[in-house]
PDB file of N, CA and C in Angstrom:
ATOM      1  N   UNK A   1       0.839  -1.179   0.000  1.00  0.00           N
ATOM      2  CA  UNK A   1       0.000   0.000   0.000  1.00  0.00           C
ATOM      3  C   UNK A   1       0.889   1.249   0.000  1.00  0.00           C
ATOM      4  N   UNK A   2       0.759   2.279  -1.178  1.00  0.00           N
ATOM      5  CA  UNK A   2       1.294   3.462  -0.927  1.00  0.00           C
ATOM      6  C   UNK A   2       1.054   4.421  -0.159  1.00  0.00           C
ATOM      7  N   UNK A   3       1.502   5.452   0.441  1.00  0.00           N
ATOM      8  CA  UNK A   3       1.461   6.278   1.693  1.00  0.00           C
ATOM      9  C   UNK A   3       1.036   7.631   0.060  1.00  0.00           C
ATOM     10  N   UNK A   4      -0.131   8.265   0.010  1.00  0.00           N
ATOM     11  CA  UNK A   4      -0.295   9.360  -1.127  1.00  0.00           C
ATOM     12  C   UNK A   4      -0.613  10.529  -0.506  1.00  0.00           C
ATOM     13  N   UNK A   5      -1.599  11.348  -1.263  1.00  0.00           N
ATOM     14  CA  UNK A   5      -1.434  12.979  -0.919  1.00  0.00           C
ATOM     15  C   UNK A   5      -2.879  12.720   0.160  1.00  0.00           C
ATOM     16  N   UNK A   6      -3.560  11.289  -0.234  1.00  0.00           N
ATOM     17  CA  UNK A   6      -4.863  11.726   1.333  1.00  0.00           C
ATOM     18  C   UNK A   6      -4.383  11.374   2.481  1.00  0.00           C
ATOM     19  N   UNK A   7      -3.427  10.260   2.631  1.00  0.00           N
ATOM     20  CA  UNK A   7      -2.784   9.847   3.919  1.00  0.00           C
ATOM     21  C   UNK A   7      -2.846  11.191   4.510  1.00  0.00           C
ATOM     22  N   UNK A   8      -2.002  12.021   3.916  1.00  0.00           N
ATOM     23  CA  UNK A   8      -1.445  12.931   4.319  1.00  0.00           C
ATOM     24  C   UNK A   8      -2.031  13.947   4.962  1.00  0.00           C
ATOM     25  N   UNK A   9      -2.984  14.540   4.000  1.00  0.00           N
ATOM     26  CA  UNK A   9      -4.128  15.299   4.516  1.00  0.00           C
ATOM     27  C   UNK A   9      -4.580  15.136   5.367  1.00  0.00           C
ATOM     28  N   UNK A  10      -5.233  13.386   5.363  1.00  0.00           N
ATOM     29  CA  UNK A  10      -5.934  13.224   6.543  1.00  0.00           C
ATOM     30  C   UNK A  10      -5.157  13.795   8.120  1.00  0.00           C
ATOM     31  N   UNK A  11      -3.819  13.202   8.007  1.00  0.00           N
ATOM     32  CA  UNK A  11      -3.133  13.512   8.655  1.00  0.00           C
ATOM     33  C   UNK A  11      -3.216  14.906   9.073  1.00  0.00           C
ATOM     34  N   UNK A  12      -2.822  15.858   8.548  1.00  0.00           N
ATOM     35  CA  UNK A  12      -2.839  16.754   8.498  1.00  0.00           C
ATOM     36  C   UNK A  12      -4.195  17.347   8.712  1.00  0.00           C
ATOM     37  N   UNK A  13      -5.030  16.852   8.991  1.00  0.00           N
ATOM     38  CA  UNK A  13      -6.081  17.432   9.371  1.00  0.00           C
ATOM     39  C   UNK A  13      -6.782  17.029  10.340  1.00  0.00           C
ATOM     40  N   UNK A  14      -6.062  15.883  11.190  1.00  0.00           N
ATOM     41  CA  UNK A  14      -6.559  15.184  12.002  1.00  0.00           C
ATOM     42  C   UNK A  14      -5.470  16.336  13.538  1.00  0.00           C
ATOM     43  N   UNK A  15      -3.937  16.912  12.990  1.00  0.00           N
ATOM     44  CA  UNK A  15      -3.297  17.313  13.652  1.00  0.00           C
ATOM     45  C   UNK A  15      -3.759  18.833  13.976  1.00  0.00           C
ATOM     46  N   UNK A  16      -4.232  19.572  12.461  1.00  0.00           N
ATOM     47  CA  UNK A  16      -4.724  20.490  13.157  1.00  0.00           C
ATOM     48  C   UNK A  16      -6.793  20.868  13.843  1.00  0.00           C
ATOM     49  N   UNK A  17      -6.416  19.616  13.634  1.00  0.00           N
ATOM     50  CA  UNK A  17      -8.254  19.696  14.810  1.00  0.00           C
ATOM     51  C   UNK A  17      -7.858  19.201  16.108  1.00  0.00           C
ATOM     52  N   UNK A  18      -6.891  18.453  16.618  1.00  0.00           N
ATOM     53  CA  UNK A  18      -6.188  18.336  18.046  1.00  0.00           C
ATOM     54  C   UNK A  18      -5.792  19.604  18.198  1.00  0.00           C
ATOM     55  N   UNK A  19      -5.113  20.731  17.567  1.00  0.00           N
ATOM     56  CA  UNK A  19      -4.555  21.827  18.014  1.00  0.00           C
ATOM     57  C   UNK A  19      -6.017  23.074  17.805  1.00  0.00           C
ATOM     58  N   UNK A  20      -6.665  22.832  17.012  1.00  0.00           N
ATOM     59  CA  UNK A  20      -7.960  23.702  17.484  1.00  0.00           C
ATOM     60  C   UNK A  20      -8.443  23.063  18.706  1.00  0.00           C
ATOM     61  N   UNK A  21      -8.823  22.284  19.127  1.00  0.00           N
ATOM     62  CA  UNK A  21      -8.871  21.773  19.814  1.00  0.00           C
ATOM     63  C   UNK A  21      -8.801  22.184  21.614  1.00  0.00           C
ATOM     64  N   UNK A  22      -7.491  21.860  21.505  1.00  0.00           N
ATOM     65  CA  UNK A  22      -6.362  22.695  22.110  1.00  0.00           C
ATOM     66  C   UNK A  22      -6.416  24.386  22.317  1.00  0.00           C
ATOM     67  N   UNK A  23      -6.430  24.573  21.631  1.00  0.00           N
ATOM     68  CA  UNK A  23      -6.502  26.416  21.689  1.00  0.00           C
ATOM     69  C   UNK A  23      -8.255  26.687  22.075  1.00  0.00           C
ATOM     70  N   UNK A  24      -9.116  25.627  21.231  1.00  0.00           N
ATOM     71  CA  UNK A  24     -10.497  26.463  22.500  1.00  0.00           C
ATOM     72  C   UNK A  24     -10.726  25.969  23.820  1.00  0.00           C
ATOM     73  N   UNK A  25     -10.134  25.093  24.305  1.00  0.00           N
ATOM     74  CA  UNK A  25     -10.247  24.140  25.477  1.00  0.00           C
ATOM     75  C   UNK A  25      -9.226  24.586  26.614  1.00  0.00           C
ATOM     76  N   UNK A  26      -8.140  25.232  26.341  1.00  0.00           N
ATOM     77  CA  UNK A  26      -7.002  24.683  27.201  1.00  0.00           C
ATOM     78  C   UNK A  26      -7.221  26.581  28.179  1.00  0.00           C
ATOM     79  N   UNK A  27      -7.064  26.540  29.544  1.00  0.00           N
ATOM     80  CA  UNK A  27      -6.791  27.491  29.746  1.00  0.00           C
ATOM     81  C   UNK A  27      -5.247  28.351  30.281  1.00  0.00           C
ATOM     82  N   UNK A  28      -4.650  26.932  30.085  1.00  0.00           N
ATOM     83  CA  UNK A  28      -3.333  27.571  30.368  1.00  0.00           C
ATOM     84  C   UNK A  28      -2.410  27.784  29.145  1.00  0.00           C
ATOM     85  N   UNK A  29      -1.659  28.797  29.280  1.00  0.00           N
ATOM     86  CA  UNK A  29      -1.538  29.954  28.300  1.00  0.00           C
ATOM     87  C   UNK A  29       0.030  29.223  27.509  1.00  0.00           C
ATOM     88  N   UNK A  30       0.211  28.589  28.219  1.00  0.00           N
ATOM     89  CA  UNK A  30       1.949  27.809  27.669  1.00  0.00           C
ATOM     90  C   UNK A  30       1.131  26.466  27.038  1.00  0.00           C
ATOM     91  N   UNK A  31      -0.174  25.782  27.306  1.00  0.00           N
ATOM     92  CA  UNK A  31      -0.881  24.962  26.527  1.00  0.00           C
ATOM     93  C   UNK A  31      -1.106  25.184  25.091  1.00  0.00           C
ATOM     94  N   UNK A  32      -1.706  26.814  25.146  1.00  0.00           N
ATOM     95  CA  UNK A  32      -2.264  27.371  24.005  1.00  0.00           C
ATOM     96  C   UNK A  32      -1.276  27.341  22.891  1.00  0.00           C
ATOM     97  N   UNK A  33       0.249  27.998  23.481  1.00  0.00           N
ATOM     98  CA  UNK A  33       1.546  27.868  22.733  1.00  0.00           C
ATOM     99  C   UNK A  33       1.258  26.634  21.961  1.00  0.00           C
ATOM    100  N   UNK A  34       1.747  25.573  22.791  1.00  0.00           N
ATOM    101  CA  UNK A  34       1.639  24.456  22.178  1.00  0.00           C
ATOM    102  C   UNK A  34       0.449  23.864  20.799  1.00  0.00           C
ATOM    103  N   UNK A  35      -0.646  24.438  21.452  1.00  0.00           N
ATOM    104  CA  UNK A  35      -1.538  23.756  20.586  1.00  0.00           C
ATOM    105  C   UNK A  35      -1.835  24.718  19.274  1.00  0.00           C
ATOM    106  N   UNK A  36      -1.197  26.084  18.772  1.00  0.00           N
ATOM    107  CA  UNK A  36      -0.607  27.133  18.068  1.00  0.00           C
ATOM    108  C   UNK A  36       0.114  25.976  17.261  1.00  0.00           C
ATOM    109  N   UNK A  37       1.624  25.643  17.738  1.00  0.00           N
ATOM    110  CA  UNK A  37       2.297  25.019  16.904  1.00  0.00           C
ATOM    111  C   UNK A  37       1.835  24.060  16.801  1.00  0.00           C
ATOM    112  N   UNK A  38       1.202  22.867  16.772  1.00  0.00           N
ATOM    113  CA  UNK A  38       0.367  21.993  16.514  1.00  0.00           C
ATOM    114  C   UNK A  38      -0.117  22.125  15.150  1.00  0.00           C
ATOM    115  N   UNK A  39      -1.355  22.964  14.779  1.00  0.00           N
ATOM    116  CA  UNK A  39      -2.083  24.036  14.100  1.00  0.00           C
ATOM    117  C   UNK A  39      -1.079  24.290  12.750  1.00  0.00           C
ATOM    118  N   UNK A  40       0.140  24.931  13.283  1.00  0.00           N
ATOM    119  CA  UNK A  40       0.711  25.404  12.470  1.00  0.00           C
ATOM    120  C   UNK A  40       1.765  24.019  11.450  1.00  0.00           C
ATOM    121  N   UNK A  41       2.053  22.946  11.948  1.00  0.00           N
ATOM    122  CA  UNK A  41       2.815  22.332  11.368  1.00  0.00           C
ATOM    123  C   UNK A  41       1.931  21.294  11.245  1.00  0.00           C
ATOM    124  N   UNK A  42       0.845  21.336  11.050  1.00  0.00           N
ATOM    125  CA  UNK A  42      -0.117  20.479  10.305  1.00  0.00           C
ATOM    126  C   UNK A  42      -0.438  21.315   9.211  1.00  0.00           C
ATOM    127  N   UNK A  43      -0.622  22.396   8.895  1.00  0.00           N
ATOM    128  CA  UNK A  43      -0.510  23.334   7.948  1.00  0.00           C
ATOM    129  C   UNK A  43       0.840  23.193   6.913  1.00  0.00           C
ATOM    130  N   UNK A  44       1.154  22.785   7.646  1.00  0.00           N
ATOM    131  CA  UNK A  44       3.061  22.400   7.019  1.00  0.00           C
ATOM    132  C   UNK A  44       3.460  21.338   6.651  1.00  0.00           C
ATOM    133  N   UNK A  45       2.780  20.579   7.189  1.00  0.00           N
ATOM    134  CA  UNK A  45       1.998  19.201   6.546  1.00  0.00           C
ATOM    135  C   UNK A  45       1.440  18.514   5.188  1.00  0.00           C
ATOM    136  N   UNK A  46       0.588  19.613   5.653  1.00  0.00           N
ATOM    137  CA  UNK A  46      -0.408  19.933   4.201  1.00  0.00           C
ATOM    138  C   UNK A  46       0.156  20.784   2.846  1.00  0.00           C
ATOM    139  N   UNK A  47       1.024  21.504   3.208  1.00  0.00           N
ATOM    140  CA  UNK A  47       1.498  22.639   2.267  1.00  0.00           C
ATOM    141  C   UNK A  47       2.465  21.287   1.882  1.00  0.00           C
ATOM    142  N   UNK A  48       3.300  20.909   2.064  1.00  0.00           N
ATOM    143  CA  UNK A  48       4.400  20.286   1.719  1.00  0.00           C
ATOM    144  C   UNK A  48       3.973  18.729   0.811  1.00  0.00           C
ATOM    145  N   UNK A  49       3.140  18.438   1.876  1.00  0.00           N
ATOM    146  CA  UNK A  49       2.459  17.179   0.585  1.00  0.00           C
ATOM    147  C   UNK A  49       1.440  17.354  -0.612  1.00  0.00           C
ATOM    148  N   UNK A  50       0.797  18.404  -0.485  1.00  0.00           N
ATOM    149  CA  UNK A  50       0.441  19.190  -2.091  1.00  0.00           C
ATOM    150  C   UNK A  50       1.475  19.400  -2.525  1.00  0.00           C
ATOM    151  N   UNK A  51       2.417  20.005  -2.541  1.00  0.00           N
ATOM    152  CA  UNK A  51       3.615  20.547  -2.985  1.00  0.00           C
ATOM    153  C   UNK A  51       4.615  19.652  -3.739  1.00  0.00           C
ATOM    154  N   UNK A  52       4.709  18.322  -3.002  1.00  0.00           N
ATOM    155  CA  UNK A  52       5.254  17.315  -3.439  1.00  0.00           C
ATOM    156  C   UNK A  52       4.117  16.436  -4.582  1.00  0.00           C
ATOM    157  N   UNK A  53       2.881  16.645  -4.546  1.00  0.00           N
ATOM    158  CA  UNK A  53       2.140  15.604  -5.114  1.00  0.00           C
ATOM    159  C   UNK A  53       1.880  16.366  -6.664  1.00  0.00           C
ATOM    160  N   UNK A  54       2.106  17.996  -6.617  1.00  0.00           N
ATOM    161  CA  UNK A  54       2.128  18.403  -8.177  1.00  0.00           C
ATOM    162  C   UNK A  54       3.592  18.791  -8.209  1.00  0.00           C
ATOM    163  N   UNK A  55       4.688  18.191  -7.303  1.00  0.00           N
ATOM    164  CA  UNK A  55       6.094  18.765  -7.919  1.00  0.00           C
ATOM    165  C   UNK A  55       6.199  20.274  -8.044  1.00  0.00           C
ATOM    166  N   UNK A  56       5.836  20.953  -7.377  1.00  0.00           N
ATOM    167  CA  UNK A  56       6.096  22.382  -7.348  1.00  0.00           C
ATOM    168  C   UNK A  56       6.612  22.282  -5.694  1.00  0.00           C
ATOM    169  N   UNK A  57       7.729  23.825  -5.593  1.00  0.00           N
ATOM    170  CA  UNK A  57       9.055  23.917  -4.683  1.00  0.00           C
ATOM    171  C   UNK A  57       8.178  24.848  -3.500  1.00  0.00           C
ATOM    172  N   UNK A  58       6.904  25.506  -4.070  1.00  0.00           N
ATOM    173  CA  UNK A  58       5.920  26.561  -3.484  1.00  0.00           C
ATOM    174  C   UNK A  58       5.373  26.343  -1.874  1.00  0.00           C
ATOM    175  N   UNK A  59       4.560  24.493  -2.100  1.00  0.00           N
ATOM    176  CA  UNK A  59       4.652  24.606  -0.631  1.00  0.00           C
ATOM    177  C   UNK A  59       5.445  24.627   0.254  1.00  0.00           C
ATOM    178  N   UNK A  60       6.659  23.793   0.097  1.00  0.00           N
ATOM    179  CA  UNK A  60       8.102  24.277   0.845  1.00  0.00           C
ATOM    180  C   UNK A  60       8.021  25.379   1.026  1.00  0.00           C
ATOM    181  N   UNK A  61       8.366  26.371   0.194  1.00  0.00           N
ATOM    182  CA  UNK A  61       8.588  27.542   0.465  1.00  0.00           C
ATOM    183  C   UNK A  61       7.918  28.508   1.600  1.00  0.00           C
ATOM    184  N   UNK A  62       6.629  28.308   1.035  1.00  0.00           N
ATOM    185  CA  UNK A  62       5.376  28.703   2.206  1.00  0.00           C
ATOM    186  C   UNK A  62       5.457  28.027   3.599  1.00  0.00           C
ATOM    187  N   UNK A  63       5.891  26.657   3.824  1.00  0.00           N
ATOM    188  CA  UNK A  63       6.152  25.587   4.769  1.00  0.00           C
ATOM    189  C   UNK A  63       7.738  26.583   5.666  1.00  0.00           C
ATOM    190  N   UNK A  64       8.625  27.098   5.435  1.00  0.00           N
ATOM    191  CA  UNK A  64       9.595  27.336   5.479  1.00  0.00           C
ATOM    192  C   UNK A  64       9.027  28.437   6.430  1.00  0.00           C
ATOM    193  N   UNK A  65       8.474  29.946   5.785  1.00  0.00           N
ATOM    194  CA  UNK A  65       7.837  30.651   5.911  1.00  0.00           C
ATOM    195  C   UNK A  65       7.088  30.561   7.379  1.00  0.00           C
ATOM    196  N   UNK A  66       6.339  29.486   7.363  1.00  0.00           N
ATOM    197  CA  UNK A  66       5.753  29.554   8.464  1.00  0.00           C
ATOM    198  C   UNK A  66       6.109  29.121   9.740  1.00  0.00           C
ATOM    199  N   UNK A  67       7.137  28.091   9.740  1.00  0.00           N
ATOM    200  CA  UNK A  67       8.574  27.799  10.536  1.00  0.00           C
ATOM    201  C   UNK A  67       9.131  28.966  11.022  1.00  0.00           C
ATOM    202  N   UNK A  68       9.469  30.198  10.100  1.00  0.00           N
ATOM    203  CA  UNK A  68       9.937  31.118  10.515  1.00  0.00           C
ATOM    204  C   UNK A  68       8.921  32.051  11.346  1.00  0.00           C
ATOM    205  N   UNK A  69       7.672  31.794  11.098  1.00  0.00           N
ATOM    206  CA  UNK A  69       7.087  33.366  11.689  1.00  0.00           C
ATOM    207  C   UNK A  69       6.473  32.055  13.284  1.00  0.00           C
ATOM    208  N   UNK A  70       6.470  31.294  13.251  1.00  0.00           N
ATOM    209  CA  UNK A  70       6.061  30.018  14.531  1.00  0.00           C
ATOM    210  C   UNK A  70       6.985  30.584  15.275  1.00  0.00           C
ATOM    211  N   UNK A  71       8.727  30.027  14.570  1.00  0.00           N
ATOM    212  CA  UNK A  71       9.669  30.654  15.464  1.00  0.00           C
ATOM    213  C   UNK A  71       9.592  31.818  16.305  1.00  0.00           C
ATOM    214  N   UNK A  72       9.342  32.876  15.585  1.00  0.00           N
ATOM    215  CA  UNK A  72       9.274  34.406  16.453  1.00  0.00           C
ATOM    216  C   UNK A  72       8.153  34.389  16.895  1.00  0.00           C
ATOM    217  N   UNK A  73       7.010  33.816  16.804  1.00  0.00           N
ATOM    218  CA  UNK A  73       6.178  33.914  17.933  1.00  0.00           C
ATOM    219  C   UNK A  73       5.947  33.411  19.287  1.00  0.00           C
ATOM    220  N   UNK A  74       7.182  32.077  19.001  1.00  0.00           N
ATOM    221  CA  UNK A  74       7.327  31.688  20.343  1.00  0.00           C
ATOM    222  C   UNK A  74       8.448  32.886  21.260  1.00  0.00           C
ATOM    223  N   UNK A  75       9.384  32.728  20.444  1.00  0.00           N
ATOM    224  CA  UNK A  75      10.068  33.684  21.022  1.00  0.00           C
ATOM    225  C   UNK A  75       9.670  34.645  21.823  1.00  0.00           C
ATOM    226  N   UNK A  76       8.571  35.785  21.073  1.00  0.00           N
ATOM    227  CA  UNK A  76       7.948  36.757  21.808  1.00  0.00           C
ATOM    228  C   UNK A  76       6.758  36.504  22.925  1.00  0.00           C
ATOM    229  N   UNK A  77       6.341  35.364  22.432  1.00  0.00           N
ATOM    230  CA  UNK A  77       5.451  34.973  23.249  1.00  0.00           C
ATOM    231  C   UNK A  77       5.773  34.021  24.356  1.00  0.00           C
ATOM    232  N   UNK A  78       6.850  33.897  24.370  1.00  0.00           N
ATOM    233  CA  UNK A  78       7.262  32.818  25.743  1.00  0.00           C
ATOM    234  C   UNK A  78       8.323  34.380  26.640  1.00  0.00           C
ATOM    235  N   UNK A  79       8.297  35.092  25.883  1.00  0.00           N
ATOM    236  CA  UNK A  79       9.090  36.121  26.671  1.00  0.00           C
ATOM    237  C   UNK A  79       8.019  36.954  27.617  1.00  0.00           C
ATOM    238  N   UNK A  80       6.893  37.071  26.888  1.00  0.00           N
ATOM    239  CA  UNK A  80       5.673  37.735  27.441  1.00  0.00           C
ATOM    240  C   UNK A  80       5.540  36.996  28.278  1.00  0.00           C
ATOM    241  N   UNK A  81       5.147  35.562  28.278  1.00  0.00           N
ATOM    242  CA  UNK A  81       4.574  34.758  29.425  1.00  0.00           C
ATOM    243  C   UNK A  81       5.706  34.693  30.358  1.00  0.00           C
ATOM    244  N   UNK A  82       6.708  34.563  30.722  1.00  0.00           N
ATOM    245  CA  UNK A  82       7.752  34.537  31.444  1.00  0.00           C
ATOM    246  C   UNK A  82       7.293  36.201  32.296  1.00  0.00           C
ATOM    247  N   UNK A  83       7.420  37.099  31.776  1.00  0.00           N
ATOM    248  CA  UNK A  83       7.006  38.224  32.491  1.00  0.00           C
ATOM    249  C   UNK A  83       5.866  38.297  33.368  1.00  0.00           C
ATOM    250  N   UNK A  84       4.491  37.308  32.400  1.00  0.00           N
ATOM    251  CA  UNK A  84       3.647  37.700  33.403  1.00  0.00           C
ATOM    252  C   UNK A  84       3.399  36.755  34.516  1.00  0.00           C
ATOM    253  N   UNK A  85       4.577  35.519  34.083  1.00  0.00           N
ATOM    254  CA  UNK A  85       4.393  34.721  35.477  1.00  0.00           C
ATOM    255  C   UNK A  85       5.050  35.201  36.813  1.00  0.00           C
ATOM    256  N   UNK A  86       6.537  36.000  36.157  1.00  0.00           N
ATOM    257  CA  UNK A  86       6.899  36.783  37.480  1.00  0.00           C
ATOM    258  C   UNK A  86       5.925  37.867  38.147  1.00  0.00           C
ATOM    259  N   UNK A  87       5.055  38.156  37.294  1.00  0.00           N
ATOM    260  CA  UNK A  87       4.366  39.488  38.203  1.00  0.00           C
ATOM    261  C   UNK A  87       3.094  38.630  38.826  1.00  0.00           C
ATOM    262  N   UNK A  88       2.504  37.881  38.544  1.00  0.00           N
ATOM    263  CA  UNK A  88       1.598  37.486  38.720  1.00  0.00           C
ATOM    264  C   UNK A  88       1.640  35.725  39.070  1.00  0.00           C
ATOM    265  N   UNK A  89       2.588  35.571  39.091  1.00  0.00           N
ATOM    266  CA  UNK A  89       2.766  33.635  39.856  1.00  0.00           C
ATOM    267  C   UNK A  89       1.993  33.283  39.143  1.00  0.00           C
ATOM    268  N   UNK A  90       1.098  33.066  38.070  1.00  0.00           N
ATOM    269  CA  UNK A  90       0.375  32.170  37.700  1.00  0.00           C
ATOM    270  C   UNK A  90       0.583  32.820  35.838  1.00  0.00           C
ATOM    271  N   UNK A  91      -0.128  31.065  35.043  1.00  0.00           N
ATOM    272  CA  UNK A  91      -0.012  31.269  33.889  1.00  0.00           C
ATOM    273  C   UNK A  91      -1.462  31.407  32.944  1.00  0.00           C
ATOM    274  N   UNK A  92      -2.583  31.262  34.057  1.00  0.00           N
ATOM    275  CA  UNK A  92      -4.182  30.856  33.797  1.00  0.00           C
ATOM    276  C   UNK A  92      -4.681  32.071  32.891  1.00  0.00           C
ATOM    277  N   UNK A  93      -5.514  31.612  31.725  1.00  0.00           N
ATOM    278  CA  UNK A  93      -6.108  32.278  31.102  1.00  0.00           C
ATOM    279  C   UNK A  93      -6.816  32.980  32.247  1.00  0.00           C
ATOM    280  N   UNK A  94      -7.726  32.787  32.827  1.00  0.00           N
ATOM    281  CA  UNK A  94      -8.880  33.309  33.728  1.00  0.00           C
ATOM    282  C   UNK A  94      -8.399  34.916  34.625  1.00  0.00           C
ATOM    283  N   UNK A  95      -6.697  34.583  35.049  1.00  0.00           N
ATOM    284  CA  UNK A  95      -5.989  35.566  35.797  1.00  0.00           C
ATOM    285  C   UNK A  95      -5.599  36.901  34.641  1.00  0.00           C
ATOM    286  N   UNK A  96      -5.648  37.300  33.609  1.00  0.00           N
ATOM    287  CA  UNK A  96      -5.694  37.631  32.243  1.00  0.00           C
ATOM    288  C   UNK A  96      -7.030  38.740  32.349  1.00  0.00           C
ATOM    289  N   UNK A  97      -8.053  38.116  32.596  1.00  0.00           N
ATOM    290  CA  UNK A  97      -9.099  38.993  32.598  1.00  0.00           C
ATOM    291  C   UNK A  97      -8.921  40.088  34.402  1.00  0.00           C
ATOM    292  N   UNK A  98      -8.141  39.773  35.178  1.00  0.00           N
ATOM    293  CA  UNK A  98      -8.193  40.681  36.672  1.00  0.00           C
ATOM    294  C   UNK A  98      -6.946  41.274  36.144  1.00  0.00           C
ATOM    295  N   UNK A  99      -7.265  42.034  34.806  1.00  0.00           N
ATOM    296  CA  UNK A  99      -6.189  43.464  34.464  1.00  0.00           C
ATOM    297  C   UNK A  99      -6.423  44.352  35.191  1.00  0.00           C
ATOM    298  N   UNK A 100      -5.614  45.201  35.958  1.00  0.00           N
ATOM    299  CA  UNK A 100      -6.300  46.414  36.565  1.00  0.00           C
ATOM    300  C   UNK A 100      -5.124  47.770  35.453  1.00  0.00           C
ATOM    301  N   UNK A 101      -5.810  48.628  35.461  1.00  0.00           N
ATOM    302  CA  UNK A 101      -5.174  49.088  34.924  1.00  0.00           C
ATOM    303  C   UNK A 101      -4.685  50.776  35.452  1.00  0.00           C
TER     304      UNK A 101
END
């Protein structure tokens, strides 16, 4: 049996409905991270095995792309959360809404 472009999909679509999933369910905020990249490299998934199944270099490219902007969002976003766990000891969506300003 060959492994083709629905394996894949399916795949790929089975990974990013665990990471939706994930992002409406989870309330902790280093979860959400996670289930973000989830989302995103099932997308990368998908881009790359279209890509390969008509021989065009495009979904790579786009696949690459989104590697890069995942990257800097963890970055910024694990820098944010690091801040607000020092001010606030906790990482809970729920603590998010007692902004005072």
């Amino acid at each position: 049996m060959d492994i083709g472009l629905t394996h894949y999909l399916v795949l790929s679509t089975i990974l990013f409905s665990i990471g939706l999933y994930g992002v409406l369910k989870r309330k902790n905020l280093l979860l959400l991270f996670f289930s973000t990249e989830i989302m995103l490299n099932a997308v990368n998934i998908g881009l790359v095995a279209v890509g390969n199944h008509y021989g065009d270099l495009t979904g790579q490219m786009f696949a690459f792309f989104i590697i890069a902007v995942a990257a800097s969002e963890v970055a910024v976003g694990l820098g944010l959360l690091v801040l607000w766990y020092r001010k606030h000891q906790t990482i809970d969506l729920d603590s998010l809404q007692d902004m005072k300003g």
